[in-house]
Protein backbone atom coordinates (compact mmCIF):
# COMPACT_ATOMS: atom_id res chain seq x y z
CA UNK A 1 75.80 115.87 80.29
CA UNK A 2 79.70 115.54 80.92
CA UNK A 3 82.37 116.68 79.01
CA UNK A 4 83.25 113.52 78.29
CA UNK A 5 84.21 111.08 75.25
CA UNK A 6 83.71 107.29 76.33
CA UNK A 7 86.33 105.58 73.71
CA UNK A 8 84.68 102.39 73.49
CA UNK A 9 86.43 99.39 72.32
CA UNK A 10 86.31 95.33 72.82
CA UNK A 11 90.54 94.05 73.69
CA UNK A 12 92.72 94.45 70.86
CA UNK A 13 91.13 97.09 69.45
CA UNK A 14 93.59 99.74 69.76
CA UNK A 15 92.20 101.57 72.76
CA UNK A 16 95.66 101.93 74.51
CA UNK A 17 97.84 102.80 71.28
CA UNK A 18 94.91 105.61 70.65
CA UNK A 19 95.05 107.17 73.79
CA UNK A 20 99.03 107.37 73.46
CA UNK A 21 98.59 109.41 70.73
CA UNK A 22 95.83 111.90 72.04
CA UNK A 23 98.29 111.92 75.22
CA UNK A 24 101.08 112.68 72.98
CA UNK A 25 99.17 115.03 71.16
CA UNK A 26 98.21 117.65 74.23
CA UNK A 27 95.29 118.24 73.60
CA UNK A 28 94.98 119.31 76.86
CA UNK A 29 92.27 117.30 78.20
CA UNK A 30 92.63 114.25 80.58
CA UNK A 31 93.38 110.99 79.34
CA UNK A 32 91.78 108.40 81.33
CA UNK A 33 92.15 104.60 81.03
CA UNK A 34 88.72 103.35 82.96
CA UNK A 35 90.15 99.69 83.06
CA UNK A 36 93.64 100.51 84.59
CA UNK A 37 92.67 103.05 87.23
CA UNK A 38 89.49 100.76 88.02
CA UNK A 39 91.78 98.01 88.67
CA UNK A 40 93.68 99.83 91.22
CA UNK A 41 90.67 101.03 92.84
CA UNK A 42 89.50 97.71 93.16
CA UNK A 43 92.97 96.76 94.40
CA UNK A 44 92.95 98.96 96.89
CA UNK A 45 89.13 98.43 98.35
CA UNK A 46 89.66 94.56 97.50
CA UNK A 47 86.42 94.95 96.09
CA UNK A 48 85.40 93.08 92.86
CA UNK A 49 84.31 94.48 89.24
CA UNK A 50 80.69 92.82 90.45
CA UNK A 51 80.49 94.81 93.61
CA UNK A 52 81.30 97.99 91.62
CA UNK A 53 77.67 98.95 90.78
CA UNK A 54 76.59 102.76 90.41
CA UNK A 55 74.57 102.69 93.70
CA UNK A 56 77.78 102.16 95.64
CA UNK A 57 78.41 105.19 97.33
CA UNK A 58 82.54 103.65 96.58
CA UNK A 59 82.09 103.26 93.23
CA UNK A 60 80.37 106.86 92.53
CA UNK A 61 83.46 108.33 94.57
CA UNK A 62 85.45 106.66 92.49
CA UNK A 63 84.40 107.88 89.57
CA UNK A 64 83.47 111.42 90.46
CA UNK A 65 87.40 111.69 91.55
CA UNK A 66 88.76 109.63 88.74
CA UNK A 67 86.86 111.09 86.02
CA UNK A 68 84.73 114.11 86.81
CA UNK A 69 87.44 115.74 88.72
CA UNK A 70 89.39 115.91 85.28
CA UNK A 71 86.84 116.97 82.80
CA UNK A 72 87.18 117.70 79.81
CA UNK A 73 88.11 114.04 79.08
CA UNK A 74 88.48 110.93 76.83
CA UNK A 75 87.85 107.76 79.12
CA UNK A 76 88.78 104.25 77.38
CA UNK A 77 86.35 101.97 78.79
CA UNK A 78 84.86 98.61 77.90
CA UNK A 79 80.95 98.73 77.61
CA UNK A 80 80.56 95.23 77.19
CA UNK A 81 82.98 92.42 78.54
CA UNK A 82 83.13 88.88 77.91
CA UNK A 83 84.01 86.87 80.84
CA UNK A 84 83.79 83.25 81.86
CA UNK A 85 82.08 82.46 78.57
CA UNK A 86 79.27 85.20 78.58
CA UNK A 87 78.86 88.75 77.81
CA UNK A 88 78.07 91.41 80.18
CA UNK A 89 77.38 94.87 80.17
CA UNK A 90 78.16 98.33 82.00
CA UNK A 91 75.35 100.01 81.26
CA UNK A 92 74.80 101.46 84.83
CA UNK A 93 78.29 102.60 85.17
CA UNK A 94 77.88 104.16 81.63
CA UNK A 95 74.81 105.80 82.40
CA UNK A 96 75.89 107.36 85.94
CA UNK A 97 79.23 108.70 84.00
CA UNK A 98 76.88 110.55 81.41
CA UNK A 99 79.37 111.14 78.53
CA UNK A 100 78.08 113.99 75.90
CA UNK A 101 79.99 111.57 73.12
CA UNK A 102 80.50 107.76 72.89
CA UNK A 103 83.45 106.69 70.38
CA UNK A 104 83.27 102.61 69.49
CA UNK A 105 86.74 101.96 67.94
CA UNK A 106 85.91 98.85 65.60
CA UNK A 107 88.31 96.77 63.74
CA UNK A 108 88.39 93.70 61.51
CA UNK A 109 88.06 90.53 63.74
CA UNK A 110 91.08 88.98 62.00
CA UNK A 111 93.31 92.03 63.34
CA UNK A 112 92.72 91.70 66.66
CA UNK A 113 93.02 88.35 67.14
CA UNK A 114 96.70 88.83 65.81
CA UNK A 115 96.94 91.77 67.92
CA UNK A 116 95.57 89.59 70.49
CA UNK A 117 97.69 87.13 69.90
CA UNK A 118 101.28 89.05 69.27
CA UNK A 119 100.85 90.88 72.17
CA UNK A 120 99.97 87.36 74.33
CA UNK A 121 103.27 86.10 72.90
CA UNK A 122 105.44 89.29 73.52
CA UNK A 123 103.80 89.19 77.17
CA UNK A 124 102.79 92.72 76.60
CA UNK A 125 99.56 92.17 77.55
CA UNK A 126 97.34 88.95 78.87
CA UNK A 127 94.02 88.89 77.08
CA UNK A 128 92.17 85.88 75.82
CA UNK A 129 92.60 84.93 72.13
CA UNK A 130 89.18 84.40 71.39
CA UNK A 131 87.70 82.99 67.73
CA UNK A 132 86.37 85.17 65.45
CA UNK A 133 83.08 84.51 65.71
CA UNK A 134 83.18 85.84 69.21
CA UNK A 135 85.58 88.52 68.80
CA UNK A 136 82.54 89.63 65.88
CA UNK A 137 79.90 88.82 68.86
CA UNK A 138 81.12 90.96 71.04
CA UNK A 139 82.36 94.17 68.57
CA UNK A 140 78.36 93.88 67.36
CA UNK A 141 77.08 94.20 70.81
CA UNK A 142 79.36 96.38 71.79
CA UNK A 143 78.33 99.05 69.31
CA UNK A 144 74.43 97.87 69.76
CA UNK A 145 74.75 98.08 73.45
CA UNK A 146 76.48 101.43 73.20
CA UNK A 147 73.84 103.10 70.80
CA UNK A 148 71.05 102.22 73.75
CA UNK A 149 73.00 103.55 76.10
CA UNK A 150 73.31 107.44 74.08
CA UNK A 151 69.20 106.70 73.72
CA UNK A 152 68.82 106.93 77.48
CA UNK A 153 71.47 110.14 78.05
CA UNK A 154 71.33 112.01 74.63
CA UNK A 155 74.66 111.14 73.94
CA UNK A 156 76.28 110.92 70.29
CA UNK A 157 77.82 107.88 68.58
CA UNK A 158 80.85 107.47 66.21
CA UNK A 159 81.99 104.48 65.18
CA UNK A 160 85.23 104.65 63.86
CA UNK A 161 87.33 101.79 62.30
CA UNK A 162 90.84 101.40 63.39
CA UNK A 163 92.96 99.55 60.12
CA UNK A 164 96.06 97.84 60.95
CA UNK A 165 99.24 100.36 60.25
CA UNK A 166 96.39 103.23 59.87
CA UNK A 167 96.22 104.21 63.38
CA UNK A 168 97.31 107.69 62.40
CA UNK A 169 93.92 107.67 59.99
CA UNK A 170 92.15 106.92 63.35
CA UNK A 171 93.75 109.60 65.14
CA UNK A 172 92.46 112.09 62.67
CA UNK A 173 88.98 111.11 62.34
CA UNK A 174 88.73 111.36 66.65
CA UNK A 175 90.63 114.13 66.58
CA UNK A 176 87.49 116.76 65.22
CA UNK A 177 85.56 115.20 68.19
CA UNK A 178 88.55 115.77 70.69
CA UNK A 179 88.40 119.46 69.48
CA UNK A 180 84.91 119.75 70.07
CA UNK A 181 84.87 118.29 73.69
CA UNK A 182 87.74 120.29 75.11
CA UNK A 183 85.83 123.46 73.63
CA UNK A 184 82.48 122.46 74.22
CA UNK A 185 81.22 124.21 77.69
């Protein structure tokens, strides 16, 4: 098992603004955001998110030098993403990365559709503003999907609810598990 925290997340959640803080913090462990650095990858290799499977000698390079190279770790990912009006999963990336802890930041659909939507309007970021219903959808699976993935690789699972204007309260209630990680051999 890694020394490794997957913060788990659908858009909007608050991934990004958490990480700031635990970067701000020092905590002294890497702060990895899967998404951003994946993108580049894939930039680079002009190779697709679908051609990234675990059995890719690429993608396993990839993440052995983006993420186990820089253990201990907190790794924003997305385990489940909707796209083209479906769900999908990343269970075989999840499973090859082997995380000792899996974090699913939740939040009240409502929230991050505004957060969705403010930041679509600033131009801050370019996500989909989705309806509720799926924005629930996909939080549910998200955590459901996550908890069978800590089944197959004895991982723990915190689900931890990020309020809007709270995400100081957040902070502390990852930071114990932050603690743990970085001193956790």
């Amino acid at each position: 098992m890694r020394r490794l925290i997957q913060l788990a997340g659908i858009s909007g959640v608050g991934k990004s603004s958490l990480l700031k803080l635990v970067r701000d913090y020092s905590f002294g462990i890497s702060v990895i955001d899967f998404g951003e650095e994946y993108r580049a990858w894939s930039s680079q290799t002009k190779k697709t998110p679908l051609d990234g499977l675990p059995d890719q000698p690429s993608l396993r390079q990839f993440i052995d030098e983006c993420i186990f190279k820089r253990e201990p770790a907190i790794v924003s990912s997305h385990v489940v993403h909707y796209h083209n009006g479906r769900f999908m999963d990343d269970a075989e990336v999840e499973i090859y990365m082997d995380a000792a802890v899996y974090v699913v930041l939740v939040s009240d659909p409502e929230e991050i559709k505004g957060r969705r939507l403010k930041d679509w309007m600033e131009g801050v970021k370019r996500r989909p503003v989705q309806d509720i219903g799926i924005i629930q959808q996909h939080q549910e699976l998200t955590i459901t999907t996550t908890n069978e993935i800590a089944k197959v690789i004895g991982a723990s699972v915190y689900v931890i609810t990020n309020h809007e204007g709270k995400l100081q309260d957040t902070f502390e209630e990852l930071r114990p598990i932050i603690e743990w990680i970085k001193w956790n051999r």
